[in-house]
N, C-alpha and C. Protein backbone atom coordinates (compact mmCIF):
# COMPACT_ATOMS: atom_id res chain seq x y z
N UNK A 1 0.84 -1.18 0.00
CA UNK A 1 0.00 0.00 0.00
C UNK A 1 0.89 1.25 0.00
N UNK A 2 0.34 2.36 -0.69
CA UNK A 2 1.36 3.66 -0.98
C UNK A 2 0.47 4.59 -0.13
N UNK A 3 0.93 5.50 -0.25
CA UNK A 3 0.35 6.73 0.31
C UNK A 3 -0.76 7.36 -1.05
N UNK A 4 -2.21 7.64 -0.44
CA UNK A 4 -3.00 8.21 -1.25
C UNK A 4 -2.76 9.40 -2.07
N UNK A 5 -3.32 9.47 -3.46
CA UNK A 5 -3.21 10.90 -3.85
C UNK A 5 -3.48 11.95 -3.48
N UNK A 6 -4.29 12.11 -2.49
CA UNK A 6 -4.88 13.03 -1.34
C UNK A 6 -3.82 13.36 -0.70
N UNK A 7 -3.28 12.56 0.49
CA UNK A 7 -2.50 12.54 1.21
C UNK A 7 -1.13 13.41 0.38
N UNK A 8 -0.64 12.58 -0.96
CA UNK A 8 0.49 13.21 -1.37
C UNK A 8 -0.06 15.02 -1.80
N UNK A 9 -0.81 15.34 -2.16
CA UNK A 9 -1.61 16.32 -2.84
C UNK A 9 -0.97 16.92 -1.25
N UNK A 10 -1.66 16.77 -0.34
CA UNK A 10 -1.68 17.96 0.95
C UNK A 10 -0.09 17.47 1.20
N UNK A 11 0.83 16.89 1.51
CA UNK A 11 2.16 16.47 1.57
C UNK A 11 2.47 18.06 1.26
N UNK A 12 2.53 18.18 -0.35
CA UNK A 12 3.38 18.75 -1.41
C UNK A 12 2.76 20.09 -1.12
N UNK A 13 1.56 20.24 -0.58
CA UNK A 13 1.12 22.03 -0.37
C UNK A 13 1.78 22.06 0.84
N UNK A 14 1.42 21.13 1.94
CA UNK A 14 2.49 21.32 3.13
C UNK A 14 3.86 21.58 2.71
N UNK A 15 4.63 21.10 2.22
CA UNK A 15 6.27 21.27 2.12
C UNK A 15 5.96 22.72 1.31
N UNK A 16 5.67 22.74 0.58
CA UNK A 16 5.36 24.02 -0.46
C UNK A 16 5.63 25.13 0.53
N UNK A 17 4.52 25.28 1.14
CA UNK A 17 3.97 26.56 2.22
C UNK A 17 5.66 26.17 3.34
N UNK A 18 5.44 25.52 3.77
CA UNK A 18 6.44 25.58 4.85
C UNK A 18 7.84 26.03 4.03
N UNK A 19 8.11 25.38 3.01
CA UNK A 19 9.54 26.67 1.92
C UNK A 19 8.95 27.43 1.98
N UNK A 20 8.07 28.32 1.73
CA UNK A 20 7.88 29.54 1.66
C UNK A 20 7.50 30.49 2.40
N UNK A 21 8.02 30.15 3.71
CA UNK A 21 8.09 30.73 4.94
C UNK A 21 9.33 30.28 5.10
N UNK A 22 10.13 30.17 4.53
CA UNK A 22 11.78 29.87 4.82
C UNK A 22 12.00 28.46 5.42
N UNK A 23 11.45 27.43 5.82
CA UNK A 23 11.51 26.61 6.40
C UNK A 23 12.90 25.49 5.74
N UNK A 24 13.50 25.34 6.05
CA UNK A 24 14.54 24.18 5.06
C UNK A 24 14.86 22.82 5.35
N UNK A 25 14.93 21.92 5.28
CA UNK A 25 15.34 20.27 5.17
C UNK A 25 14.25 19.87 5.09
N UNK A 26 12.80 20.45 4.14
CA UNK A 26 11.61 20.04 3.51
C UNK A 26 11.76 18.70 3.27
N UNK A 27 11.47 17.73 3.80
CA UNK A 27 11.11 16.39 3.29
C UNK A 27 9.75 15.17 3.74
N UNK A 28 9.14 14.68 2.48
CA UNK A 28 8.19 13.92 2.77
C UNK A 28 8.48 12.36 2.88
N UNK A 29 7.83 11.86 3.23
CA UNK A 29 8.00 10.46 3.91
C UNK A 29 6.59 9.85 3.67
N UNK A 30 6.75 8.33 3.06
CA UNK A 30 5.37 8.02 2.72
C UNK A 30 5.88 6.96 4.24
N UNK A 31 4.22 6.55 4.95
CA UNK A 31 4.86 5.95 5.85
C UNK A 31 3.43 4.89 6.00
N UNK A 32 2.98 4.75 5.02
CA UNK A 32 1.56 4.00 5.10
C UNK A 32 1.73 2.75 5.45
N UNK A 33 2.98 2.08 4.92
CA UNK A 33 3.43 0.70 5.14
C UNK A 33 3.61 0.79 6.69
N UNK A 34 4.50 1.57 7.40
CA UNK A 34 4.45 1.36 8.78
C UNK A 34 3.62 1.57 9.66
N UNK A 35 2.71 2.64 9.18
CA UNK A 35 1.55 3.17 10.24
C UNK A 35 0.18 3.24 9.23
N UNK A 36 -0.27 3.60 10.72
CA UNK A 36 -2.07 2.81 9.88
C UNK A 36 -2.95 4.15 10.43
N UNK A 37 -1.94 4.76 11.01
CA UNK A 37 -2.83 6.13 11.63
C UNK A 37 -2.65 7.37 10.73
N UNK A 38 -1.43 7.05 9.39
CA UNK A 38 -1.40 8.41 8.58
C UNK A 38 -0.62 7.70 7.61
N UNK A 39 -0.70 8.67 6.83
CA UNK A 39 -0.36 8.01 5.27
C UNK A 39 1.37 8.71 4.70
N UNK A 40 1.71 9.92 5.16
CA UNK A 40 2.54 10.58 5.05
C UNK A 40 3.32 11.61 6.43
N UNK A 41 4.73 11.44 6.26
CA UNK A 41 5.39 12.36 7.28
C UNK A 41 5.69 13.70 6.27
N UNK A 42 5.55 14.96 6.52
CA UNK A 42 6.40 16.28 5.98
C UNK A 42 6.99 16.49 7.42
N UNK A 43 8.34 16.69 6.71
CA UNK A 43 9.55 17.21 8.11
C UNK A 43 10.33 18.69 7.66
N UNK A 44 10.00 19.58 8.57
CA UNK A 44 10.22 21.16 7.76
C UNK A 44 11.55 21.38 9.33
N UNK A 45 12.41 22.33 9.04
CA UNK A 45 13.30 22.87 9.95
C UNK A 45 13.07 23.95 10.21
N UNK A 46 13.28 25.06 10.77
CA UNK A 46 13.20 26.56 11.15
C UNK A 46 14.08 27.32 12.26
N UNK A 47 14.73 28.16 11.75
CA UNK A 47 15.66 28.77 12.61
C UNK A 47 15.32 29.26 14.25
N UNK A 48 14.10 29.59 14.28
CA UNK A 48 13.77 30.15 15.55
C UNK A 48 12.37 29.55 15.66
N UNK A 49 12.01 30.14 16.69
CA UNK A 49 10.41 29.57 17.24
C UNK A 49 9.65 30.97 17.21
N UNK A 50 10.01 31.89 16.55
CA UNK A 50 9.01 32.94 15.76
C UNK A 50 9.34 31.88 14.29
N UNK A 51 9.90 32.00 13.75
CA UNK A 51 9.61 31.12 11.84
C UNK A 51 8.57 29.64 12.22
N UNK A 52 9.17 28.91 13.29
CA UNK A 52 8.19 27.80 13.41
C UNK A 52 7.21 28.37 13.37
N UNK A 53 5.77 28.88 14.27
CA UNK A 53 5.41 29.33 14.56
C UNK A 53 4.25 30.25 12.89
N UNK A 54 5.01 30.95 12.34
CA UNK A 54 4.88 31.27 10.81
C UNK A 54 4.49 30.03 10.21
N UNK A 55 5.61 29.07 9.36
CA UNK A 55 5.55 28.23 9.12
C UNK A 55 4.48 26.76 9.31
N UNK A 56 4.21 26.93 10.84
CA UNK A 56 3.34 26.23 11.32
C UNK A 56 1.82 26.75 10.35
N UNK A 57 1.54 27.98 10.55
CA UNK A 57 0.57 29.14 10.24
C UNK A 57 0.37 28.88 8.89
N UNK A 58 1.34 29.11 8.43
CA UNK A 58 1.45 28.98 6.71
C UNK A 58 0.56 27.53 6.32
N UNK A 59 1.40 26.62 6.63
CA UNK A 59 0.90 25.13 6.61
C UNK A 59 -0.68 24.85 7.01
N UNK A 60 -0.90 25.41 8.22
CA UNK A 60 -2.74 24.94 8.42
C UNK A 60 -3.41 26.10 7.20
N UNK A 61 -2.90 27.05 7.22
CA UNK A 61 -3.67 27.90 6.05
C UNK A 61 -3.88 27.01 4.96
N UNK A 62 -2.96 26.49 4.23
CA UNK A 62 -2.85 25.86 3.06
C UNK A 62 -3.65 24.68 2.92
N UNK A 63 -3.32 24.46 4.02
CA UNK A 63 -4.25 22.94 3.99
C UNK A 63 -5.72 23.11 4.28
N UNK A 64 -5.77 24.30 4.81
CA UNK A 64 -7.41 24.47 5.07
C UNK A 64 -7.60 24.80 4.44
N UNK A 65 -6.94 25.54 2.83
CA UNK A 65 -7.64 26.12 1.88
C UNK A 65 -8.02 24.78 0.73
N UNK A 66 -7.57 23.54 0.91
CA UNK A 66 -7.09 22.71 0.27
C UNK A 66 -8.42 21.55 0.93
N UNK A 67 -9.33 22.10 1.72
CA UNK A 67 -10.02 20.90 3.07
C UNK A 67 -9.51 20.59 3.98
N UNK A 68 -8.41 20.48 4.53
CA UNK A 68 -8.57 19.82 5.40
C UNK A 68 -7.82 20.36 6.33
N UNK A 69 -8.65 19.94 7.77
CA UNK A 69 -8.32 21.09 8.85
C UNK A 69 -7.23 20.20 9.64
N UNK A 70 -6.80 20.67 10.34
CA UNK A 70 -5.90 19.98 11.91
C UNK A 70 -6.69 19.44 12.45
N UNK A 71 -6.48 18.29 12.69
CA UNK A 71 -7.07 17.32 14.33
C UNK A 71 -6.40 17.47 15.35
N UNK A 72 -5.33 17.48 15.18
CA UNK A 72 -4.26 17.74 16.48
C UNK A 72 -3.37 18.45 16.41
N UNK A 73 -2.97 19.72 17.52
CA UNK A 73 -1.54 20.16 17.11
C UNK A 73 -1.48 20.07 18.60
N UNK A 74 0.31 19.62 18.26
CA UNK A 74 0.98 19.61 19.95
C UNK A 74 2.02 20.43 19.86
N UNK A 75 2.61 21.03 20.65
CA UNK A 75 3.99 22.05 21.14
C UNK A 75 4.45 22.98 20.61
N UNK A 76 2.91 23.82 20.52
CA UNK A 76 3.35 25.31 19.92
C UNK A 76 3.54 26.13 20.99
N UNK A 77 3.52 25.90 22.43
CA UNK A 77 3.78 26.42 23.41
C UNK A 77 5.12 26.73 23.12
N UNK A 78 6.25 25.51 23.08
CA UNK A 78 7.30 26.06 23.24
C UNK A 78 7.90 26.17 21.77
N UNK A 79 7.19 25.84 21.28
CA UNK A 79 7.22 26.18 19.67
C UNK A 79 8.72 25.79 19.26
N UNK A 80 9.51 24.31 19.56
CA UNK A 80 10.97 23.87 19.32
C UNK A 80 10.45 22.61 18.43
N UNK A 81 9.28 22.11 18.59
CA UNK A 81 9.08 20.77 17.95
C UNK A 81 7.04 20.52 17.55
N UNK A 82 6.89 21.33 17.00
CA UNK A 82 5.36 21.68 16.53
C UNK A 82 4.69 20.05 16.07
N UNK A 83 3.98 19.53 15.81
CA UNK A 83 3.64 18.08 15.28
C UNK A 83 1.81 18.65 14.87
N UNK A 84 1.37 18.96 13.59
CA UNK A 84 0.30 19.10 13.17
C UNK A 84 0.15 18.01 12.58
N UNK A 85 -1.43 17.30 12.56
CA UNK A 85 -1.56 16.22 12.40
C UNK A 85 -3.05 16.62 11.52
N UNK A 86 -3.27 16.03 10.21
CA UNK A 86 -4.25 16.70 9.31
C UNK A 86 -4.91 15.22 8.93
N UNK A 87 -4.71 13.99 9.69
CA UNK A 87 -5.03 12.36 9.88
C UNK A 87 -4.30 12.08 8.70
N UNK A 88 -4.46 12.48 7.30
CA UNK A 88 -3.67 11.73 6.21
C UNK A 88 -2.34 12.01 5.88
N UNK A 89 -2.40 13.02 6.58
CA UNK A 89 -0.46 13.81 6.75
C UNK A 89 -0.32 14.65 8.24
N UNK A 90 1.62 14.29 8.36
CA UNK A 90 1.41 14.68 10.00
C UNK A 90 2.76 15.40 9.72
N UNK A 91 2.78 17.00 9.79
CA UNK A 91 3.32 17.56 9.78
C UNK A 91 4.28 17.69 11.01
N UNK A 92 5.61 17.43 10.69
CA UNK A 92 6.78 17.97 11.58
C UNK A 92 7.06 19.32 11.60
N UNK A 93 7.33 20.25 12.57
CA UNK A 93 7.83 21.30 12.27
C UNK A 93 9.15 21.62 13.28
N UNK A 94 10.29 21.45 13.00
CA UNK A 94 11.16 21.20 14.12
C UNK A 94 12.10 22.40 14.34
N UNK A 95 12.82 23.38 15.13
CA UNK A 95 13.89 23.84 15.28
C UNK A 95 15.23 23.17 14.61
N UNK A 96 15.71 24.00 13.75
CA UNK A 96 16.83 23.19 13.38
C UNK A 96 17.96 22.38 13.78
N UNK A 97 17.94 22.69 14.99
CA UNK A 97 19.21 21.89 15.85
C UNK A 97 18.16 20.75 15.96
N UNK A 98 17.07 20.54 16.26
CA UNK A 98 15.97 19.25 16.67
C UNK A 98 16.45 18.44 15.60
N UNK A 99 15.81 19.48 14.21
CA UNK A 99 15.43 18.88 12.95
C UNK A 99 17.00 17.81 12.83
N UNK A 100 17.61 18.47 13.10
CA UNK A 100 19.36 17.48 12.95
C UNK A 100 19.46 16.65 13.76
N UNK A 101 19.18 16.81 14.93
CA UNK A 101 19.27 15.82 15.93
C UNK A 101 18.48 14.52 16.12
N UNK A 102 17.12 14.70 16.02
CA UNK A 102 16.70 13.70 16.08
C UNK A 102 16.06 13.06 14.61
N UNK A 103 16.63 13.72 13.44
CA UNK A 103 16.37 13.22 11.83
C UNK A 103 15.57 12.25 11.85
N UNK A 104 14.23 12.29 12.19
CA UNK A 104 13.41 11.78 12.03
C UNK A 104 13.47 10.73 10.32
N UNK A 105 13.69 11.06 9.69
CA UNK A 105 14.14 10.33 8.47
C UNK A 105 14.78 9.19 8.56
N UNK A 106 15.52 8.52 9.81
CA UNK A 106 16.26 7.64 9.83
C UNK A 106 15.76 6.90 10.83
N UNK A 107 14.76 7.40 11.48
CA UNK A 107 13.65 6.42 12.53
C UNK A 107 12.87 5.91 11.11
N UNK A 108 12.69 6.51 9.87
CA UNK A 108 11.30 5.99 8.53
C UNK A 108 12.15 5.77 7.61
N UNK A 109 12.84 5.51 7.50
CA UNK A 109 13.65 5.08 6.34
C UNK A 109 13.16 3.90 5.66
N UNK A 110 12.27 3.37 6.24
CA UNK A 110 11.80 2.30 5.27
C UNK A 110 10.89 2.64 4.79
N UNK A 111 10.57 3.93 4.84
CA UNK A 111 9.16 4.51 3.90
C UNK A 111 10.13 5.55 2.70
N UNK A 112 9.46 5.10 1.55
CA UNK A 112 10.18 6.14 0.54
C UNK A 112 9.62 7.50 0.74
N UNK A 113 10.67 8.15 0.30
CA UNK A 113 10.16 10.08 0.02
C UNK A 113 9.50 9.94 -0.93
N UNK A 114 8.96 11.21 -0.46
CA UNK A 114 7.80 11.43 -1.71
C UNK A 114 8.90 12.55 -2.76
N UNK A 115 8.66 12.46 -3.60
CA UNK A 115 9.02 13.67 -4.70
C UNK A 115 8.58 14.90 -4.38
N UNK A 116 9.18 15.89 -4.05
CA UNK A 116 8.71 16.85 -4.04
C UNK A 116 9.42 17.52 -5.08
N UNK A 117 8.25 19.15 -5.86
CA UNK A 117 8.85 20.19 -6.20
C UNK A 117 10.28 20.76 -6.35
N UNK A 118 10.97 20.61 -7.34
CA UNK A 118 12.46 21.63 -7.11
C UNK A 118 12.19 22.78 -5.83
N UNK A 119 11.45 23.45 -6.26
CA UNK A 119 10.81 24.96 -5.96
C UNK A 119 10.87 24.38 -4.13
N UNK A 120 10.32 23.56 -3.74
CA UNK A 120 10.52 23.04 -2.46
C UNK A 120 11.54 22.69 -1.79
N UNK A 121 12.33 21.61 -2.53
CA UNK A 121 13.40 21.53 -1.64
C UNK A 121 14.44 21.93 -1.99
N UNK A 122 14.56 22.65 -3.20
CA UNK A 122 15.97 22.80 -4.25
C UNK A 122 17.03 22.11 -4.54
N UNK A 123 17.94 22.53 -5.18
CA UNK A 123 19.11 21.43 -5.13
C UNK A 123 20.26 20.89 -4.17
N UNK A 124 19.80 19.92 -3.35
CA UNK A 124 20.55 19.23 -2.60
C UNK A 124 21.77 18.52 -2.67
N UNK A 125 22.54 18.70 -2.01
CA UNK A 125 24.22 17.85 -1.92
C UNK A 125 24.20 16.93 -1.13
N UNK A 126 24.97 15.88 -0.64
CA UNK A 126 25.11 14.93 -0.34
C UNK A 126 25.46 15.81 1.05
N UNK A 127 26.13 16.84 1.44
CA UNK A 127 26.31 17.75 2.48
C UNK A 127 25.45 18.48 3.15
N UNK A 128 24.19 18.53 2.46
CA UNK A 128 23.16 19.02 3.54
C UNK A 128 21.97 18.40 3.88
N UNK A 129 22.05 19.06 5.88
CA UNK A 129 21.76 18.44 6.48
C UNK A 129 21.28 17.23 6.17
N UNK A 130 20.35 16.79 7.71
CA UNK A 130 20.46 14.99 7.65
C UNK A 130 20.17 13.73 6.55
N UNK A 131 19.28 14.45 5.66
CA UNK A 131 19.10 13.62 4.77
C UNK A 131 20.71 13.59 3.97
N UNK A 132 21.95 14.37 3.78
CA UNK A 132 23.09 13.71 3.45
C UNK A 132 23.52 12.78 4.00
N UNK A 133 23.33 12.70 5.48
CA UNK A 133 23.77 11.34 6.03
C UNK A 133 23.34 9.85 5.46
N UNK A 134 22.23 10.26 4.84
CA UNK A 134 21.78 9.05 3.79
C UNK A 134 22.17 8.89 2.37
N UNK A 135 22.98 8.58 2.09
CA UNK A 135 23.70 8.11 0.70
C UNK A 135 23.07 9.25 -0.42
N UNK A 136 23.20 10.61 -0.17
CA UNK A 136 22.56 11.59 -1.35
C UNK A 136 21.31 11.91 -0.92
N UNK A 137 20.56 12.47 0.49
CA UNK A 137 20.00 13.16 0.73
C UNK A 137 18.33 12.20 0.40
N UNK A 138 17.14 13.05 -0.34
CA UNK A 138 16.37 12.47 -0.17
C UNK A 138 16.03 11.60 -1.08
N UNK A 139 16.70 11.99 -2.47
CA UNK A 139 16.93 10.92 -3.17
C UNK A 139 17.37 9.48 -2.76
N UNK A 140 18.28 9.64 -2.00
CA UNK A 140 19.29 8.01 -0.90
C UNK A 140 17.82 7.16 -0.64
N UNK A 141 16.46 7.93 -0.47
CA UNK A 141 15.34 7.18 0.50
C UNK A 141 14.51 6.71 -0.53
N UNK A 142 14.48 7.28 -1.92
CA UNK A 142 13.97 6.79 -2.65
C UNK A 142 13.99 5.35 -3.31
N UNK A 143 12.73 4.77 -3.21
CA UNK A 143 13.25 3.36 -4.06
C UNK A 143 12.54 2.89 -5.27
């Protein structure tokens, strides 16, 4: 089982919106094979917890313009590790030292990335951040 066209559809406006609030190490994660509670991970970075915060903002906008609202959001209090949850996609929104640290990408690595947009994640090196630690970034997750 893959991740729905729905699901990828709101994925790709999520990563979208979250680049365009500056957000960087944009990456999607199909994760349907492992979990049965959502179909897709988006994992966004942000320098401070004013951009999270934005970013976060940006993202429910988009998706609510798109249907579909939030069911859950947790830790915009301290706004270092945001988790919006839209049931068919579950938005990460992490502080960048988080986003590196705990690279959520390598807890799902057995779920392929989704393709996203140039315009989203741009052109990546094998040198940035965590997805280089994977053999060429998010391409490495692709199969």
């Amino acid at each position: 089982m893959t991740a729905t066209p729905r699901a990828v559809e709101l994925a790709v406006a999520a990563a979208r919106a979250a680049s365009d609030k500056g957000a960087t190490e944009v990456l999607a994660l199909d994760v349907s094979e492992q979990l049965v509670i959502t179909d897709v991970f988006v994992l966004a970075a942000a320098a401070n917890d004013r951009q999270v915060r934005a970013v976060v903002d940006a993202v429910e906008d988009a998706l609510h313009q798109l249907g579909a609202d939030v069911v859950r959001r947790e830790g915009m209090a301290e706004a270092r590790w945001v988790l919006l949850d839209f049931s068919d996609v579950v938005v990460h929104v992490q502080l960048a030292e988080d986003r590196q640290y705990y690279a959520l990408e390598r807890l799902w690595k057995d779920g392929p990335s989704i393709e996203l947009p140039e315009d989203v994640t741009g052109p990546r090196s094998a040198h940035d951040g965590p997805q280089g630690a994977l053999d060429g970034g998010a391409a490495g997750l692709a199969r």
